[in-house]
C-alpha atoms as a PDB file:
ATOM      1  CA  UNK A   1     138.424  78.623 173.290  1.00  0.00           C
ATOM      2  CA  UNK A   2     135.726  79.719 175.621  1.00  0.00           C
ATOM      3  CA  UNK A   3     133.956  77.163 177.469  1.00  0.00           C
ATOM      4  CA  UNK A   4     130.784  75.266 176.402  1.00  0.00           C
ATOM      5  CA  UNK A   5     131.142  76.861 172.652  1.00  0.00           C
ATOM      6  CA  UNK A   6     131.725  73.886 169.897  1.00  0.00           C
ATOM      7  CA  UNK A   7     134.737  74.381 167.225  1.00  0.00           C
ATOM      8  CA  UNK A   8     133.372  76.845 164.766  1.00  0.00           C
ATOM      9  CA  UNK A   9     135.118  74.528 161.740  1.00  0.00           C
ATOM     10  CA  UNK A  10     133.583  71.295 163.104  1.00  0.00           C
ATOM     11  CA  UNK A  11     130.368  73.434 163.622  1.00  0.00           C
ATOM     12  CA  UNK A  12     130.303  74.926 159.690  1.00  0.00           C
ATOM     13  CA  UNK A  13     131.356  71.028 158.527  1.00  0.00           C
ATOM     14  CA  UNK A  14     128.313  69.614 160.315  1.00  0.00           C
ATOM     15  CA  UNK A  15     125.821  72.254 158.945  1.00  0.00           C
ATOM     16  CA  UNK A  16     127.208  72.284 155.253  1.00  0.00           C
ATOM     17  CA  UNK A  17     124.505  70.044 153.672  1.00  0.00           C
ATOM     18  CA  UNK A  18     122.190  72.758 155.003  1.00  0.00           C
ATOM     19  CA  UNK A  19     124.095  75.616 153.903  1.00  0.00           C
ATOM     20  CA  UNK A  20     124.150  74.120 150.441  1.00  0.00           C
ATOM     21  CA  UNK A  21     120.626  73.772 150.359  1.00  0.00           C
ATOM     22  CA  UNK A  22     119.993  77.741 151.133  1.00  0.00           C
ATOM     23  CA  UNK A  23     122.957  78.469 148.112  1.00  0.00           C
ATOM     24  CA  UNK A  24     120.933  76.519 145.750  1.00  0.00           C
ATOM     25  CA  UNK A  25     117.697  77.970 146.746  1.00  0.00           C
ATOM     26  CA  UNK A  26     118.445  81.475 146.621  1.00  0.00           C
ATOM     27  CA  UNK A  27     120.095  80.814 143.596  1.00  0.00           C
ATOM     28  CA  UNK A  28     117.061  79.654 142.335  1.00  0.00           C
ATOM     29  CA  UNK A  29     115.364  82.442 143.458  1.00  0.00           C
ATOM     30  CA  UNK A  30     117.556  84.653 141.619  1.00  0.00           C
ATOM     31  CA  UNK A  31     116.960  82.969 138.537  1.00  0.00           C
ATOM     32  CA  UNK A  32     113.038  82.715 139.130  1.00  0.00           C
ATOM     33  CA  UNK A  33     113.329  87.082 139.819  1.00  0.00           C
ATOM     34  CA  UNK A  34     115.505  87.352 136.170  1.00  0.00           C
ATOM     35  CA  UNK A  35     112.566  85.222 134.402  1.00  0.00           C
ATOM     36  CA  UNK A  36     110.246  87.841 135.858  1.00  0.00           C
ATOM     37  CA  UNK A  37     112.343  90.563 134.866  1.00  0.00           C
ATOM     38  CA  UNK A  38     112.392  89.108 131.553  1.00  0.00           C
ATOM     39  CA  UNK A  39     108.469  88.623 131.124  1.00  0.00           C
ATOM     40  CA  UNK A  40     108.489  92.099 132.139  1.00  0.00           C
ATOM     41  CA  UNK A  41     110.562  93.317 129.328  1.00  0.00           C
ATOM     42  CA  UNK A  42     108.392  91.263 126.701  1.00  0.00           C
ATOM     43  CA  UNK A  43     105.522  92.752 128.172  1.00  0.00           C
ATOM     44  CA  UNK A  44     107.062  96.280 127.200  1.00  0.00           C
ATOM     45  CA  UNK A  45     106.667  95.111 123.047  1.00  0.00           C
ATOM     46  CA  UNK A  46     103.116  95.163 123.989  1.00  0.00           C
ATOM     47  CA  UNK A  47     102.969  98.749 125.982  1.00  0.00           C
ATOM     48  CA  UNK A  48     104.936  99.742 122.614  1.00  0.00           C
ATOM     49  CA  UNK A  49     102.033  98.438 120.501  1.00  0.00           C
ATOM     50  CA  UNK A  50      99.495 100.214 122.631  1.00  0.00           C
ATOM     51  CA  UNK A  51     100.210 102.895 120.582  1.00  0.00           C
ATOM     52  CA  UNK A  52      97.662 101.506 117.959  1.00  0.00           C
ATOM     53  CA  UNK A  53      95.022 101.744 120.050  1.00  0.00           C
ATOM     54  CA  UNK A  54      95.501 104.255 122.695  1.00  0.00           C
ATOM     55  CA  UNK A  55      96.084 108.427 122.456  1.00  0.00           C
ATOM     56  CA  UNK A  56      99.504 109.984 123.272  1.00  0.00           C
ATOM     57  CA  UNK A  57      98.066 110.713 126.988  1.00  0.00           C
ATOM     58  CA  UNK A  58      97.385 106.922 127.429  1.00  0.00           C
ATOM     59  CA  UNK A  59     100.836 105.725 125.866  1.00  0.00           C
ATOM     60  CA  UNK A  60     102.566 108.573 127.773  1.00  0.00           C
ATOM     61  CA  UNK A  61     100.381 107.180 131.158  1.00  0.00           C
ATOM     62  CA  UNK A  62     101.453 103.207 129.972  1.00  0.00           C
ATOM     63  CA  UNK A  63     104.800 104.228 129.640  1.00  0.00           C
ATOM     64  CA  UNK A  64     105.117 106.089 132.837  1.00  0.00           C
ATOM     65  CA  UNK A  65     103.367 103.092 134.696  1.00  0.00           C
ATOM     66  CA  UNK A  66     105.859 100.268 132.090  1.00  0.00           C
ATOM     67  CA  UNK A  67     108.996 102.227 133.642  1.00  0.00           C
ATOM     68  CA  UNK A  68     107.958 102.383 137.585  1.00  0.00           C
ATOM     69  CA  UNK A  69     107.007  98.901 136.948  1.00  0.00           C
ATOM     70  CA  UNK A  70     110.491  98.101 135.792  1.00  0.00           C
ATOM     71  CA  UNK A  71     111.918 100.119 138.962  1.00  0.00           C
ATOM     72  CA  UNK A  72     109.892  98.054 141.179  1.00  0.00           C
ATOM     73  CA  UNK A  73     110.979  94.943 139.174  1.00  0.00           C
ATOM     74  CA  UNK A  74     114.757  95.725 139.863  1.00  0.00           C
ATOM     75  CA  UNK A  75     114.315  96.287 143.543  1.00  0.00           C
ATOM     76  CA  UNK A  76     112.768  92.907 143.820  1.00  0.00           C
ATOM     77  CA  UNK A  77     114.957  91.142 142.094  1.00  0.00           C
ATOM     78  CA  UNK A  78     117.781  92.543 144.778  1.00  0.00           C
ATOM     79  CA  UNK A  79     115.619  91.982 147.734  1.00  0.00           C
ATOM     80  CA  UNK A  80     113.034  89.443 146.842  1.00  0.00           C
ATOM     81  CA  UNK A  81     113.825  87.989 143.412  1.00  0.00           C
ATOM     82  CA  UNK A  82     110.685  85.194 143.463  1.00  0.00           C
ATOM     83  CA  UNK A  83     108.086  88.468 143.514  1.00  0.00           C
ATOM     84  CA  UNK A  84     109.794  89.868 140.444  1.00  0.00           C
ATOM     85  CA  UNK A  85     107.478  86.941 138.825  1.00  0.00           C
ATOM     86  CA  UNK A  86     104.261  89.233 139.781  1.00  0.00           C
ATOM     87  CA  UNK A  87     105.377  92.133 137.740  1.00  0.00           C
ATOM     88  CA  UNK A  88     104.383  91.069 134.215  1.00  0.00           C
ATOM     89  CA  UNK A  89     101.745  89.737 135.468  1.00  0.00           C
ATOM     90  CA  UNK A  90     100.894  93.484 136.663  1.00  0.00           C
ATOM     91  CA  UNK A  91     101.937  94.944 133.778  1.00  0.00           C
ATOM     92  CA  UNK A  92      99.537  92.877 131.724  1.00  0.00           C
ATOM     93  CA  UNK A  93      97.036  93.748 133.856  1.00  0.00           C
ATOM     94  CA  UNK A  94      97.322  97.613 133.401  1.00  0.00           C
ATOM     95  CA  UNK A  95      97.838  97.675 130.161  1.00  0.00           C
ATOM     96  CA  UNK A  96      94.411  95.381 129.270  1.00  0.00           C
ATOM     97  CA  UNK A  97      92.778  96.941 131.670  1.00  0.00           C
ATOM     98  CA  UNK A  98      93.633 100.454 130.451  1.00  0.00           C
ATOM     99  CA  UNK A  99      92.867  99.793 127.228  1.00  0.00           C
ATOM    100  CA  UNK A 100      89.726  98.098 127.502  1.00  0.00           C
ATOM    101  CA  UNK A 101      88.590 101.021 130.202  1.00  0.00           C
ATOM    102  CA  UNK A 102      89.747 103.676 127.551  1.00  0.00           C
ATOM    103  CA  UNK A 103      87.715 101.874 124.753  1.00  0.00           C
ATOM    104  CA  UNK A 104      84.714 102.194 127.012  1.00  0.00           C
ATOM    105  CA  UNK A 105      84.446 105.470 128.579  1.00  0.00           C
ATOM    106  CA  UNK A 106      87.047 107.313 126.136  1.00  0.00           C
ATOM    107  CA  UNK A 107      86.169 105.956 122.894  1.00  0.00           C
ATOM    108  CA  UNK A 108      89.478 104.623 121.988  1.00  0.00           C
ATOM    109  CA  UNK A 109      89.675 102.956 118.488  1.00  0.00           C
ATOM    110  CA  UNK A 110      92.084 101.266 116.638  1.00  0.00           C
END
């Protein structure tokens, strides 16, 4: 063993309370970024429903905007699961805001 370097055993035995910690945490974070994901999908009933109130350009622009969402929502939950939590959120956001901005200077009706 090279001199001045501690056991590497006695080293990961010391640090295991903290390496349980970060295991539990990401997990969490994983489970957090599959809520999101989740949301996300729920959301997507209410891009499908859009179709009341919107023209076959706007549902074909929701849609489009829906499934790049979901892409985005994927790569999160891989690399960043918590911010998969921001996509409904998003997705909510386009969609009411879409609709209410097509009502008003498109004339969309129910």
């Amino acid at each position: 063993m090279r001199q001045g370097r501690e056991d590497p055993v006695a080293f990961h035995a010391a640090n295991q309370p903290s390496g349980q910690r970060h295991v539990s945490r990401h997990a969490f974070a994983v489970v957090l970024g599959w809520i999101g994901l989740i949301l996300h999908i729920l959301v997507g009933f209410l891009y499908l429903a859009a179709g009341l109130v919107a023209p076959l350009y706007g549902i074909l622009f929701f849609w489009a905007a829906w499934i790049a969402l979901t892409v985005l929502a994927v790569h999160l939950l891989q690399r960043r699961p918590v911010w998969t939590l921001v996509v409904p959120v998003a997705a909510a956001l386009i969609l009411f805001g879409g609709i209410a901005i097509g009502g008003e200077l498109l004339g969309w009706r129910a």
